[in-house]
Protein backbone atom coordinates (compact mmCIF):
# COMPACT_ATOMS: atom_id res chain seq x y z
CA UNK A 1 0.00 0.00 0.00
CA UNK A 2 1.46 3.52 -1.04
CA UNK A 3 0.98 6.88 0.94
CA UNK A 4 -1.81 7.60 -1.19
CA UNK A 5 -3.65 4.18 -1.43
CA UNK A 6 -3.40 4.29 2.95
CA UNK A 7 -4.95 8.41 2.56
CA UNK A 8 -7.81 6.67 0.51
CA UNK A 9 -8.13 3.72 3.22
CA UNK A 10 -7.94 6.41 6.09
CA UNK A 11 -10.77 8.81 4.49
CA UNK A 12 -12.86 5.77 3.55
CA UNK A 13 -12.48 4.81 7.15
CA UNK A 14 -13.68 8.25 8.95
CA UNK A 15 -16.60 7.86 6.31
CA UNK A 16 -17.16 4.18 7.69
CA UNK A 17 -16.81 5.16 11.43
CA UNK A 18 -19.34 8.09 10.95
CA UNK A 19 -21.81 5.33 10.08
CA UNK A 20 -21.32 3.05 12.77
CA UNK A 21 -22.79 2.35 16.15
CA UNK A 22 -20.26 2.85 19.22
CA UNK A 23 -21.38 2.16 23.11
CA UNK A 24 -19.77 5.54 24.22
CA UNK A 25 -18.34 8.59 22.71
CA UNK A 26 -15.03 8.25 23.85
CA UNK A 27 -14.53 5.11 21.66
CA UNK A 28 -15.13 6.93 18.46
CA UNK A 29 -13.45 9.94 19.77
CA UNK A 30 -10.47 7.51 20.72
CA UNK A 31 -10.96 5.99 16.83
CA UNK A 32 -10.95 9.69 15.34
CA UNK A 33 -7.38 10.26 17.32
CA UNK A 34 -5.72 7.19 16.10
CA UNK A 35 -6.85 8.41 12.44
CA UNK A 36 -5.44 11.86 13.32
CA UNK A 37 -2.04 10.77 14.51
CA UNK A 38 -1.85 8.24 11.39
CA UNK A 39 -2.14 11.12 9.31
CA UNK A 40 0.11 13.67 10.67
CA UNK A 41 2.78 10.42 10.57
CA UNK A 42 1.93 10.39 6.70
CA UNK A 43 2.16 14.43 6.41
CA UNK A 44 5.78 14.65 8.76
CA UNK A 45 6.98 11.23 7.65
CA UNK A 46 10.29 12.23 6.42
CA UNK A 47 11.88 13.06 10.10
CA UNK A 48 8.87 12.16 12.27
CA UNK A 49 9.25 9.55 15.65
CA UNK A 50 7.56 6.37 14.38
CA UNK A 51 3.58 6.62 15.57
CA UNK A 52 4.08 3.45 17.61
CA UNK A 53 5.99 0.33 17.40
CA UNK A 54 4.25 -3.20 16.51
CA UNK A 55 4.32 -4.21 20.19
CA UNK A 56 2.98 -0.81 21.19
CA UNK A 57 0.21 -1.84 23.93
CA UNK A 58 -1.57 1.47 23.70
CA UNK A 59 -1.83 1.04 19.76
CA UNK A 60 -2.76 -2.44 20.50
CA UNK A 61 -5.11 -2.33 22.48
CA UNK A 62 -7.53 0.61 20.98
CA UNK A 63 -7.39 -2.13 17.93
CA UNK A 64 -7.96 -4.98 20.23
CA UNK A 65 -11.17 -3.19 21.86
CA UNK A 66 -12.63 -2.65 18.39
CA UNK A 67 -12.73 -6.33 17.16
CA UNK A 68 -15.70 -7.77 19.05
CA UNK A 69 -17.45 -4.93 18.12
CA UNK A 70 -16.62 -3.69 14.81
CA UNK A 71 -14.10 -6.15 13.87
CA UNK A 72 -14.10 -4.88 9.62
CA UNK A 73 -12.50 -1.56 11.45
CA UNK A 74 -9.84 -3.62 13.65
CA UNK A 75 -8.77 -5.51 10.25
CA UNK A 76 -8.69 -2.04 8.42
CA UNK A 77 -6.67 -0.47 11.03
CA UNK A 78 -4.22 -3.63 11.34
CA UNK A 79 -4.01 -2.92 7.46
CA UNK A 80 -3.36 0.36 8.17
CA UNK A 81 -0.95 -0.26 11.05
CA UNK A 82 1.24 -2.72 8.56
CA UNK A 83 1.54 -0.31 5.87
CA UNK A 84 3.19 1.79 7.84
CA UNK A 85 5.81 -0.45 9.57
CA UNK A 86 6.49 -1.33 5.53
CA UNK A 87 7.19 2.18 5.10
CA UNK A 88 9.16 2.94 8.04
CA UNK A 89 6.84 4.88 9.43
């Protein structure tokens, strides 16, 4: 997946988590901030801190809490997640 292939998959994904059911706010509002510091990674990528490592718990676990519930977001933001540790980022 390119930088602009994982833009497309992060827009289409603010446009799927608008649609979807949440049991509190602070889970979409938690979703909405992962997007947000995905995106600023893509923007500052060239001298940026990686967003989080693979065995980053805190990254982990806001994707763990989604898959009972919405688990077509978890796989989307695993995608998401492996893109960019392929791009260094």
């Amino acid at each position: 997946m390119n930088k602009q292939e994982l833009r497309e998959t992060l827009e289409q994904l603010r446009t799927d988590i608008r649609s979807l059911s949440f049991r509190d706010e602070n889970s979409r509002a938690r979703i909405n901030q992962l997007i947000s510091a995905i995106e600023r990674q893509l923007e500052n990528a060239s001298g940026a801190a990686p967003l989080a490592s693979p065995n980053d718990e805190g990254l982990a676990s806001t994707i763990t809490q989604f898959e009972a519930e919405h688990p077509q977001l978890a796989m989307t933001l695993n995608r998401i997640v492996s893109a960019l540790s392929s791009m260094g980022i």
